[in-house]
N, C-alpha and C. Protein backbone atom coordinates (compact mmCIF):
# COMPACT_ATOMS: atom_id res chain seq x y z
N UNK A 1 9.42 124.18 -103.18
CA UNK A 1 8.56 123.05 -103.44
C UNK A 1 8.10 123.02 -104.91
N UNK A 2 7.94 124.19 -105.60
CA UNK A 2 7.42 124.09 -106.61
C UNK A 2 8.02 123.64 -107.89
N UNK A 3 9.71 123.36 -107.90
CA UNK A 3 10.73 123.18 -108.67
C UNK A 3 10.41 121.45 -108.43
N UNK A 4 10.75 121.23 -107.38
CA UNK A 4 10.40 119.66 -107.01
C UNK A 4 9.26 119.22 -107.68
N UNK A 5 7.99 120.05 -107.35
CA UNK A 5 6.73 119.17 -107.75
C UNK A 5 7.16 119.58 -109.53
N UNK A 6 7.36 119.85 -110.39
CA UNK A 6 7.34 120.34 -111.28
C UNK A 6 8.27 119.15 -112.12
N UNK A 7 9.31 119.22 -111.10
CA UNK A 7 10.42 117.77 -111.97
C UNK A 7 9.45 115.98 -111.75
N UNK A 8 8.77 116.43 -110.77
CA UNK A 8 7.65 115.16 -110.51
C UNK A 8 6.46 114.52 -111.65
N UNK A 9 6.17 115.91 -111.59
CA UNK A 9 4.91 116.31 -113.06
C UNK A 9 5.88 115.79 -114.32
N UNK A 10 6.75 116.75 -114.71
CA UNK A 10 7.10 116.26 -115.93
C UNK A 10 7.86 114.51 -116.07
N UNK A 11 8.37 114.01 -114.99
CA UNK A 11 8.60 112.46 -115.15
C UNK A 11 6.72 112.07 -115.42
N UNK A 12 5.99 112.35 -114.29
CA UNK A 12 4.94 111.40 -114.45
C UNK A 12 4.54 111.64 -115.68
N UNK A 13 4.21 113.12 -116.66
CA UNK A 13 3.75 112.95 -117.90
C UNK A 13 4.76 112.10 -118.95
N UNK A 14 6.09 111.98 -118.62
CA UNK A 14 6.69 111.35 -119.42
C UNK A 14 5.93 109.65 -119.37
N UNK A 15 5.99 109.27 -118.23
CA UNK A 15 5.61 107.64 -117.51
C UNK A 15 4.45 107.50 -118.25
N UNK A 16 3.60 108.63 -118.59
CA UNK A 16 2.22 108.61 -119.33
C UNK A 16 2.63 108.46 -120.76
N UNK A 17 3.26 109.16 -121.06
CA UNK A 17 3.19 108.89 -122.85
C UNK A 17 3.75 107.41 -123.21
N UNK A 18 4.61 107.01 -122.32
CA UNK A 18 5.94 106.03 -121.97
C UNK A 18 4.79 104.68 -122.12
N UNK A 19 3.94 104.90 -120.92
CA UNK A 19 2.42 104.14 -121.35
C UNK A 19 2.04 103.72 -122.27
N UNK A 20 1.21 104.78 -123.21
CA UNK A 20 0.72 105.42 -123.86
C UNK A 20 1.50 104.25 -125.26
N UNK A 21 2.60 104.40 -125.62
CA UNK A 21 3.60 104.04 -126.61
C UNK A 21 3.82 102.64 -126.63
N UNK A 22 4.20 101.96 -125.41
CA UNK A 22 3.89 100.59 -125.10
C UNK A 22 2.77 99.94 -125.36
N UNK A 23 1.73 100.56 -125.02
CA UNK A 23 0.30 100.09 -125.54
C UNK A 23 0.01 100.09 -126.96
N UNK A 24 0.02 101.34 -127.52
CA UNK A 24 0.33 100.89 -128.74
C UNK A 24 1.23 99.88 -129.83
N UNK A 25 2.24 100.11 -129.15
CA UNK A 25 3.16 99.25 -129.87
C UNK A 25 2.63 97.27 -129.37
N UNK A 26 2.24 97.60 -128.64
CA UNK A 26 1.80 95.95 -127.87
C UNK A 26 0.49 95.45 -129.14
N UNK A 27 -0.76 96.68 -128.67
CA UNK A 27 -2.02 96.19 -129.70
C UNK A 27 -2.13 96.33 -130.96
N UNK A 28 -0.95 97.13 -131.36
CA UNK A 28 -0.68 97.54 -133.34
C UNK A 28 -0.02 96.95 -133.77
N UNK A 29 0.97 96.04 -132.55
CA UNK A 29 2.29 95.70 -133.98
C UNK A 29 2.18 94.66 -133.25
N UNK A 30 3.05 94.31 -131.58
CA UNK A 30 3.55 93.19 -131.18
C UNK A 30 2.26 91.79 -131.26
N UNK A 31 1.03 92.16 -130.85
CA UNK A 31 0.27 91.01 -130.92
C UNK A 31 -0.35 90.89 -132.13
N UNK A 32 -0.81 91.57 -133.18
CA UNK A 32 -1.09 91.39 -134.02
C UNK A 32 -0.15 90.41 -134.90
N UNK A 33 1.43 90.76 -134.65
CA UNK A 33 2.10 90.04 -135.37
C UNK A 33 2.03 88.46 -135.15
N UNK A 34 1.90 88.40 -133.83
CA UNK A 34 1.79 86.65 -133.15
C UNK A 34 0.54 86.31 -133.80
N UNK A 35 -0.27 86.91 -134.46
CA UNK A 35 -1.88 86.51 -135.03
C UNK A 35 -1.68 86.15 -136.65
N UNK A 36 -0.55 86.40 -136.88
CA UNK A 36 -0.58 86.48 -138.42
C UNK A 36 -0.37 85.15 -138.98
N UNK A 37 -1.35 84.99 -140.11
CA UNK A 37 -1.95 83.68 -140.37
C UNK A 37 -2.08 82.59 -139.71
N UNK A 38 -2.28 83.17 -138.18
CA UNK A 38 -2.78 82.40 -137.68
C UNK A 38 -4.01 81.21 -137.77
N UNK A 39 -3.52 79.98 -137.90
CA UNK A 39 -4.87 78.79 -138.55
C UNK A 39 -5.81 79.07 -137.83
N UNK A 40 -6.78 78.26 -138.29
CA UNK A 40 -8.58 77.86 -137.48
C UNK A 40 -8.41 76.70 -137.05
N UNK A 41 -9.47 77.01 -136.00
CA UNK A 41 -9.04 75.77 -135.02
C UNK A 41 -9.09 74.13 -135.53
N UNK A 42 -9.82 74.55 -137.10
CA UNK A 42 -10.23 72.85 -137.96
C UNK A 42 -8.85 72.82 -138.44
N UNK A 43 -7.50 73.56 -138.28
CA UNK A 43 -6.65 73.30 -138.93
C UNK A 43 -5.38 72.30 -137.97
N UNK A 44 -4.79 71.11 -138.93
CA UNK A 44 -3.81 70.55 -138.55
C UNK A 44 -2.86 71.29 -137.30
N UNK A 45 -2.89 72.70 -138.14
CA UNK A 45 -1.41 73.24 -137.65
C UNK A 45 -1.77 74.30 -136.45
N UNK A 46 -3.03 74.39 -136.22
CA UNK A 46 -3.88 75.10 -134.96
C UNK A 46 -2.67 74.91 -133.75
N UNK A 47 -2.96 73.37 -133.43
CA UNK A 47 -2.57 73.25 -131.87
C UNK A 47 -0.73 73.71 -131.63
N UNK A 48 -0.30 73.56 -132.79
CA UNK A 48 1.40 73.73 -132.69
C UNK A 48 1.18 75.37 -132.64
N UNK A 49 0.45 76.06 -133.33
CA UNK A 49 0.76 77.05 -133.10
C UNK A 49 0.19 77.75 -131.94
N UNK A 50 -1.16 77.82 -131.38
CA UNK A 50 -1.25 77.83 -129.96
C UNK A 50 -0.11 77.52 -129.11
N UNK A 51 0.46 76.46 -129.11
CA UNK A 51 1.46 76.19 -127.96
C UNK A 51 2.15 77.47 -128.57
N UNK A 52 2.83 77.60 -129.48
CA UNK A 52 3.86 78.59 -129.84
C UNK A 52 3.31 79.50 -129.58
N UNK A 53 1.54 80.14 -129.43
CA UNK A 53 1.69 81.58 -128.76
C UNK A 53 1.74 81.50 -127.42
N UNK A 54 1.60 80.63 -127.20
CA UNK A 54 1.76 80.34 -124.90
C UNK A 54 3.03 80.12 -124.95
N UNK A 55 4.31 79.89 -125.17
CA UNK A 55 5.23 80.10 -125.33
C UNK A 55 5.94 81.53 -125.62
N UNK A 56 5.52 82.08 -126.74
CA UNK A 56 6.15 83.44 -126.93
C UNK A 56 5.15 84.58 -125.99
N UNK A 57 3.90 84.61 -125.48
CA UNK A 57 3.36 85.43 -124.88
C UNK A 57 4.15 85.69 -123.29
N UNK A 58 4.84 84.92 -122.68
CA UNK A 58 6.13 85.03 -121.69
C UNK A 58 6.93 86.45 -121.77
N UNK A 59 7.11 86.68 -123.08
CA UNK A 59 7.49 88.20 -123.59
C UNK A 59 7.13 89.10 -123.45
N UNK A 60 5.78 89.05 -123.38
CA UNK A 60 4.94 89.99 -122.92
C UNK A 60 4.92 90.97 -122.37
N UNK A 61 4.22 89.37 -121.62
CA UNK A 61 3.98 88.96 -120.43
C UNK A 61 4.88 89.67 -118.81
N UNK A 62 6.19 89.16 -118.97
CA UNK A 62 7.22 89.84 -118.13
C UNK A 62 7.86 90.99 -118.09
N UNK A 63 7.89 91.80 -119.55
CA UNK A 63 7.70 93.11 -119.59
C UNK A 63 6.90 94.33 -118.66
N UNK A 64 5.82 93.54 -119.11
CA UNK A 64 4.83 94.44 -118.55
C UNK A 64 5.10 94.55 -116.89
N UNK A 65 5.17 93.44 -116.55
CA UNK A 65 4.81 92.99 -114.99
C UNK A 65 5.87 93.44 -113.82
N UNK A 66 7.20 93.21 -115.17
CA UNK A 66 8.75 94.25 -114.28
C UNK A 66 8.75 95.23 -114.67
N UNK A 67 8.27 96.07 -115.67
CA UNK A 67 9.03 97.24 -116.22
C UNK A 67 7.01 98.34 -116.18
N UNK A 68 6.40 97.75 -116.79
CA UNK A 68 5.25 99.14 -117.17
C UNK A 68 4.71 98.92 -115.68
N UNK A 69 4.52 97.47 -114.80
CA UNK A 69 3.21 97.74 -113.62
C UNK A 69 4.02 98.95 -112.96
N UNK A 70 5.50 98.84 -112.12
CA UNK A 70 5.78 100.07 -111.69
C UNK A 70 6.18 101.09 -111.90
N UNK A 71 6.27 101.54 -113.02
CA UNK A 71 5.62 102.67 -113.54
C UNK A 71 4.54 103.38 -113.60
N UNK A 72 3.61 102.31 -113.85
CA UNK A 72 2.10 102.85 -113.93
C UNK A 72 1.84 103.43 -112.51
N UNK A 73 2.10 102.67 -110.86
CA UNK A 73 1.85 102.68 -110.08
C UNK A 73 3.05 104.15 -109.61
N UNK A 74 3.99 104.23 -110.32
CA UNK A 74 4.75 105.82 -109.99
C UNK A 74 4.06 106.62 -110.61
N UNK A 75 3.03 106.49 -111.93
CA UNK A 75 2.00 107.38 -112.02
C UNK A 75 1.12 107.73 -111.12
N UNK A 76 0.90 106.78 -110.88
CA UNK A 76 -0.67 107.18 -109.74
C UNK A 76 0.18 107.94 -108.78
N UNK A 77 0.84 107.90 -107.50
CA UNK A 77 1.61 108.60 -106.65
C UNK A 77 1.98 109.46 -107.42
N UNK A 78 3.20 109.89 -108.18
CA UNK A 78 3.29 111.45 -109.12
C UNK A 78 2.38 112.67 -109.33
N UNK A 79 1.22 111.97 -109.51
CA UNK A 79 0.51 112.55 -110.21
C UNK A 79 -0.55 112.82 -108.71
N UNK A 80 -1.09 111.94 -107.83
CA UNK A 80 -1.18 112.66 -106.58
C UNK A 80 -0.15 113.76 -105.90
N UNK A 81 1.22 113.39 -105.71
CA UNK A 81 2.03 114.53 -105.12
C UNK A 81 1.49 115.71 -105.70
N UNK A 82 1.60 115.55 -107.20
CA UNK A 82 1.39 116.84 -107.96
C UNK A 82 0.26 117.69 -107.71
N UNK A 83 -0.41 116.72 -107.05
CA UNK A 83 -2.31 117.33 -107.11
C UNK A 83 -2.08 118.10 -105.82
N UNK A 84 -1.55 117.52 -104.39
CA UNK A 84 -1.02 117.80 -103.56
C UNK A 84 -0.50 118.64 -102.96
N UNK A 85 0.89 118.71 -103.98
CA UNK A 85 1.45 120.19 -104.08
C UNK A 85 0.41 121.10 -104.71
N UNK A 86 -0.15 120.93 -106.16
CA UNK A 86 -0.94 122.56 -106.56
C UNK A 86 -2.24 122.96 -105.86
N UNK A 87 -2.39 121.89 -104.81
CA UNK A 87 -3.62 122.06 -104.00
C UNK A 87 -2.70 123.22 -102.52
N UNK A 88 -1.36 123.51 -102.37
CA UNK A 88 -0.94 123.98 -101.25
C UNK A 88 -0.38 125.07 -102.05
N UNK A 89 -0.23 125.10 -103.28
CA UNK A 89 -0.08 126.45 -103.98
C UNK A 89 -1.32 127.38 -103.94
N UNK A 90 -2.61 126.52 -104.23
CA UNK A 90 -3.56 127.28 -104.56
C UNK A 90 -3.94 127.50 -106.18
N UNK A 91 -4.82 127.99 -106.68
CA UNK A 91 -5.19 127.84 -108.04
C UNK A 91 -4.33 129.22 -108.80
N UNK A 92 -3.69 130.00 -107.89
CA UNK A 92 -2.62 130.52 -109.05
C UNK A 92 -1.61 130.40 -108.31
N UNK A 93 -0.84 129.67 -108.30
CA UNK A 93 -0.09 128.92 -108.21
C UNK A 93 0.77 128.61 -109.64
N UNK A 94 2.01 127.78 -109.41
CA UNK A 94 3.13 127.73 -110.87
C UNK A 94 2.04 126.30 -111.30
N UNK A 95 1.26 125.26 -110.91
CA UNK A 95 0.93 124.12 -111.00
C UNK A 95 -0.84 124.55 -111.32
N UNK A 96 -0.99 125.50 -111.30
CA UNK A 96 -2.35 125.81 -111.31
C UNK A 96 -3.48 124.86 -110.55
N UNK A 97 -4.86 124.82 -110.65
CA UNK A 97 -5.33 123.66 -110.10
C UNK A 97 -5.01 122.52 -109.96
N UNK A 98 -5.39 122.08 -108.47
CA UNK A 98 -5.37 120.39 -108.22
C UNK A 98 -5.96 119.37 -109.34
N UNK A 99 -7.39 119.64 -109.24
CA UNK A 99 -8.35 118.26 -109.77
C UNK A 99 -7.66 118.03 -110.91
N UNK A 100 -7.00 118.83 -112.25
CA UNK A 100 -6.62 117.24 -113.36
C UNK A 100 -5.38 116.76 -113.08
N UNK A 101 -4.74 117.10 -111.91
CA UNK A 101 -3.83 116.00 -111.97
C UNK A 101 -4.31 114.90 -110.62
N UNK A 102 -5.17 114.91 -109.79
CA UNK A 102 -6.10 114.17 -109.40
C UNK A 102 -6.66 113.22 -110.41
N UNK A 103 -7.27 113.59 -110.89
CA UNK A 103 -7.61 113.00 -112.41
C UNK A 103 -6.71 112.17 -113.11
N UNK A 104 -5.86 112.31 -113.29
CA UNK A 104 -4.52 111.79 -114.02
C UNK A 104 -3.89 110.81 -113.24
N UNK A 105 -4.09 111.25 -111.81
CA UNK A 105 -4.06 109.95 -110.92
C UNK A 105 -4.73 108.84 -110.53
N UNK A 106 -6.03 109.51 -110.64
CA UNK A 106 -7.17 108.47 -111.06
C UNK A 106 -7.03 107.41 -112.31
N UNK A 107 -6.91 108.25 -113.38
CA UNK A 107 -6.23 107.28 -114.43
C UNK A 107 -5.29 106.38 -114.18
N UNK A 108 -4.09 106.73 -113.72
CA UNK A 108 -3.04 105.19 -113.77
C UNK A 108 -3.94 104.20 -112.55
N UNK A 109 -4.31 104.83 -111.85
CA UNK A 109 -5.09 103.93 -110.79
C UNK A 109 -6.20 102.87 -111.55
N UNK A 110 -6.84 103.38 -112.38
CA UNK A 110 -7.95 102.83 -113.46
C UNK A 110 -6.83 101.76 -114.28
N UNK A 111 -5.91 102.10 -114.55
CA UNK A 111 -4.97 101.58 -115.77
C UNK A 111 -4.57 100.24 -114.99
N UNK A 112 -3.89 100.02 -113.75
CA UNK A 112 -3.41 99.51 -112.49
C UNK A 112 -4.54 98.22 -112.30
N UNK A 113 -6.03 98.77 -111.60
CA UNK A 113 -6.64 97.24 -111.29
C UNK A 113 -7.34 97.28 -112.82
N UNK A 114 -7.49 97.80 -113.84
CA UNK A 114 -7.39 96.85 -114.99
C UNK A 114 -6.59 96.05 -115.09
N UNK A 115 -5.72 96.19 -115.06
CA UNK A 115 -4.87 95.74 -115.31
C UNK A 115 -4.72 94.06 -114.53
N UNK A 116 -4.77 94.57 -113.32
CA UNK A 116 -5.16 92.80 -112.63
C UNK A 116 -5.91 92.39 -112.34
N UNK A 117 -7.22 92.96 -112.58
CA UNK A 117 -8.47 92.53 -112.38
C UNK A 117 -8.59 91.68 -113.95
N UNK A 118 -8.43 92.68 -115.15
CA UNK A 118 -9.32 92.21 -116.41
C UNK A 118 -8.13 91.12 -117.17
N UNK A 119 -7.41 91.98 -117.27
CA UNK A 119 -5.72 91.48 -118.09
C UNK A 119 -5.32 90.32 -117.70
N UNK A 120 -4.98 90.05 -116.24
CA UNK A 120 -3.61 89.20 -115.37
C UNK A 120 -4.73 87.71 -115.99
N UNK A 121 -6.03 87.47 -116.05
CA UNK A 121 -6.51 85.95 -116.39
C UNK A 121 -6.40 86.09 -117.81
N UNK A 122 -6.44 86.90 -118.82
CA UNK A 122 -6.35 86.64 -119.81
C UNK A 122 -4.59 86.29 -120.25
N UNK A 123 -3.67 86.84 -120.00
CA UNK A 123 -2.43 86.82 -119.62
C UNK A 123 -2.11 85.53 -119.37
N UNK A 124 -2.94 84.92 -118.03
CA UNK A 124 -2.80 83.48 -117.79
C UNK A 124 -3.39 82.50 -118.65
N UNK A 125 -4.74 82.63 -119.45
CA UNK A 125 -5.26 82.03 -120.43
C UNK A 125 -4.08 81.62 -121.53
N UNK A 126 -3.16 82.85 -122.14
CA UNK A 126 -2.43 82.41 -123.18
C UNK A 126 -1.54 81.76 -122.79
N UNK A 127 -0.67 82.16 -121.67
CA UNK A 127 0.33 81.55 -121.49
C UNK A 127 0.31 79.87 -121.07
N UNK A 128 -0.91 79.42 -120.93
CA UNK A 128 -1.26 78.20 -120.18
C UNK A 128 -1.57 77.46 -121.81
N UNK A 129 -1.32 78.35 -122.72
CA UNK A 129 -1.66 77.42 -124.01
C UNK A 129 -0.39 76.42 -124.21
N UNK A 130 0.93 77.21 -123.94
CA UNK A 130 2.34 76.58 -123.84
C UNK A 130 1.59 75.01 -123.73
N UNK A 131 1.02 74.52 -122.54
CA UNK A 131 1.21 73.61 -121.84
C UNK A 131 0.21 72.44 -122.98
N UNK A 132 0.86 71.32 -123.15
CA UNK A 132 -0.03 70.65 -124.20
C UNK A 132 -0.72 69.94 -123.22
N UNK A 133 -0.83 69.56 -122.32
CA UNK A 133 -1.71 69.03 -121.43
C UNK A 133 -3.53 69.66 -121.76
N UNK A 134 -3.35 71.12 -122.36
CA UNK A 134 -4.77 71.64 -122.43
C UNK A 134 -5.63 71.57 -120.96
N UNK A 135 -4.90 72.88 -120.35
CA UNK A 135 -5.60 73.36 -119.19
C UNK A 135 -6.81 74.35 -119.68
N UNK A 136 -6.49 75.01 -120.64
CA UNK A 136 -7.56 75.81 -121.50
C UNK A 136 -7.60 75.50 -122.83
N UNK A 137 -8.89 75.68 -123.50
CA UNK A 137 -9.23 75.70 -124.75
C UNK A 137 -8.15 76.30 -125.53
N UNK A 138 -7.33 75.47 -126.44
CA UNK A 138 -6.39 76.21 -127.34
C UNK A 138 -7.54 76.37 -128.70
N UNK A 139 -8.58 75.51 -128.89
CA UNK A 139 -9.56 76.69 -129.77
C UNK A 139 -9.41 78.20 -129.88
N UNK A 140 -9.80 79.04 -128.78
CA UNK A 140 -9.37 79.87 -128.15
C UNK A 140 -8.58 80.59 -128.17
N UNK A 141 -7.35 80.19 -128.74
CA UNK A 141 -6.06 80.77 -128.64
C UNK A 141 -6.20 82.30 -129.14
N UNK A 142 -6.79 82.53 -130.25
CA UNK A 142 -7.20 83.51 -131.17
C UNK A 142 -7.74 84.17 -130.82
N UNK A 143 -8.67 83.78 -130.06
CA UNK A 143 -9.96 84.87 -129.09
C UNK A 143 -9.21 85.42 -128.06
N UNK A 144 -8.49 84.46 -127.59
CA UNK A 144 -8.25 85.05 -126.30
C UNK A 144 -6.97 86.52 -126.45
N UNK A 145 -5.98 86.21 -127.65
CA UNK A 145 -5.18 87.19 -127.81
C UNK A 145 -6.25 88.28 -128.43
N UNK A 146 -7.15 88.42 -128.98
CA UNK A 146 -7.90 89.30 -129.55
C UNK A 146 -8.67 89.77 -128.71
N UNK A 147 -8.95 89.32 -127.48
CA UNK A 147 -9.76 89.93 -126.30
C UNK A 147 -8.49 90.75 -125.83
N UNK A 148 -7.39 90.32 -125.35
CA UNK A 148 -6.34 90.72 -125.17
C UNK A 148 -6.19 92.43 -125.58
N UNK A 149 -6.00 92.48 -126.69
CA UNK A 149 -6.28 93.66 -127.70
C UNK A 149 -6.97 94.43 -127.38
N UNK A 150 -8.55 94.16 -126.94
CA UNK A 150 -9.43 94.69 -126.86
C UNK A 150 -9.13 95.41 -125.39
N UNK A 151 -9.25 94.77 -124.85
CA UNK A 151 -9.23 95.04 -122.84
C UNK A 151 -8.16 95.56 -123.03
N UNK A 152 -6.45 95.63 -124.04
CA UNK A 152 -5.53 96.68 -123.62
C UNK A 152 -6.15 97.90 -124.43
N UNK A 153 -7.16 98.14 -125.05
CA UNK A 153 -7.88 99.96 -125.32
C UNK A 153 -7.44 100.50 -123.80
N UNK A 154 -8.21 99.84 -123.04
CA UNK A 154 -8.24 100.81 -121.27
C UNK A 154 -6.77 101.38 -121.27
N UNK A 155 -5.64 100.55 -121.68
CA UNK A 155 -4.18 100.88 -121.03
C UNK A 155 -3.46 102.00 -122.45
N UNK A 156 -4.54 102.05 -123.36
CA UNK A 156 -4.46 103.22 -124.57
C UNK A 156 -4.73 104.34 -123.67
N UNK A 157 -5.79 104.45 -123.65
CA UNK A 157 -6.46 105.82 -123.03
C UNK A 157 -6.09 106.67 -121.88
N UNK A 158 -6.93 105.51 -120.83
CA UNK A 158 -5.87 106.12 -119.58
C UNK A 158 -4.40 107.24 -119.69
N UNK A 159 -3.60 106.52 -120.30
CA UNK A 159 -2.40 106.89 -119.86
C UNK A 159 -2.52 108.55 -121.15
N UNK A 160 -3.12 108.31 -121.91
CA UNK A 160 -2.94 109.55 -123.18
C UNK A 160 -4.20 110.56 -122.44
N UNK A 161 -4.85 110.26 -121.78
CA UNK A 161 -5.96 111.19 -120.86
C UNK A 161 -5.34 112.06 -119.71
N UNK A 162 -4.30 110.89 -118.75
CA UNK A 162 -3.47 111.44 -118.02
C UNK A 162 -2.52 112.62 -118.00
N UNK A 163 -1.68 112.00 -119.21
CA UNK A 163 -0.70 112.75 -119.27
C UNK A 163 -1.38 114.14 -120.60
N UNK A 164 -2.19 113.79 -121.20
CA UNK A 164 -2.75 115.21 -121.76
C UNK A 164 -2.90 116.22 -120.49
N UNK A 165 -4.07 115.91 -119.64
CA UNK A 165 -4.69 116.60 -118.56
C UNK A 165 -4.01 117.50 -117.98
N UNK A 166 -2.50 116.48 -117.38
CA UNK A 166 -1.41 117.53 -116.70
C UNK A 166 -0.40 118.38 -117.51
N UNK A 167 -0.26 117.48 -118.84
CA UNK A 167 0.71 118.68 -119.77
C UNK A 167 0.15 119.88 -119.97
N UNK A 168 -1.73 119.96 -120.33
CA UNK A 168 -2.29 121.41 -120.92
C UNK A 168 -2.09 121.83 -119.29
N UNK A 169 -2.13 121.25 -118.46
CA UNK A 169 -2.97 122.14 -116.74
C UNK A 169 -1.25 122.62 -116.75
N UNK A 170 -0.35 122.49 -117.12
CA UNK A 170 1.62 122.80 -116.75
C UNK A 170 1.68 124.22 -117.49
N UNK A 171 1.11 123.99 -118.86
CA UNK A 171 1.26 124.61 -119.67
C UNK A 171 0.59 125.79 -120.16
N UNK A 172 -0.46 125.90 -119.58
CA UNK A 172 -1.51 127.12 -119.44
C UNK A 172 -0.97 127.82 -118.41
N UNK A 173 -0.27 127.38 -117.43
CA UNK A 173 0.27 127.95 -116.15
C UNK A 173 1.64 128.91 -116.59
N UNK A 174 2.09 128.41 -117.96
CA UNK A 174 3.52 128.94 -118.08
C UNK A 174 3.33 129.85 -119.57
């Protein structure tokens, strides 16, 4: 069992950094870039470019939703098995203690209904800018990718808390 839980652990810490890297690359480079010189809303060229970020936020957008949600959610399970197993080893054991990878499961779980609790309307906010009809404030447009930013910190942390927790708890063991 312990070879098994062990190849489990090291995917889920991978799924964590894997996280971890996406998030960054999303709030440092990818959205910031869609912001760049971005007009004010007194400007001519405001509303064309709103539509153009509800348009390109689709990119995202569908990334995330096929490729990081199940992942995140093979974190949470991983990272329980793992707790699981070093809870039937015992604390000397090859996995050492349960609780931080409990913990670490807690995290993608935290990462998860952020994720559709805080994210999935802001998500829908931009992408609804596409639509020139103005279902939402394309004023806005700016705020709302910059809230965006903000609310993905949670999907920073989490996943670099996680996968720290269980790499030192692997690695003190060996």
């Amino acid at each position: 069992m312990a070879a098994t839980a062990e190849v489990v652990l090291g995917t889920t810490v991978a799924i964590s950094f894997i996280l971890l890297g996406n998030a960054i690359t999303q709030s440092f480079m990818g959205v910031p870039a869609l912001l760049v010189d971005f007009p004010p809303p007194s400007s001519s060229e405001h509303a064309a470019r709103a539509r153009l970020l509800g348009r390109q936020w689709p990119t995202f957008w569908v990334v995330g939703n096929r490729f990081f949600r199940p992942i995140s959610t093979l974190g949470i399970f991983g990272y329980a098995y793992t707790s699981w197993a070093a809870s039937c080893q015992g604390p000397n054991g090859r996995l050492g203690d349960w609780k931080p990878y409990a913990i670490a499961s807690l995290c993608h779980l935290v990462t998860v209904v952020h994720s559709a609790m805080n994210m999935q309307p802001i998500n829908e906010k931009i992408e609804a800018l596409s639509d020139p009809k103005g279902r939402v404030d394309s004023n806005q447009a700016e705020t709302y990718a910059r809230r965006w930013i903000k609310f993905n910190t949670v999907r920073l942390i989490t996943p670099v808390v996680a996968g720290s927790l269980a790499l030192f708890q692997l690695v003190k063991r060996h």
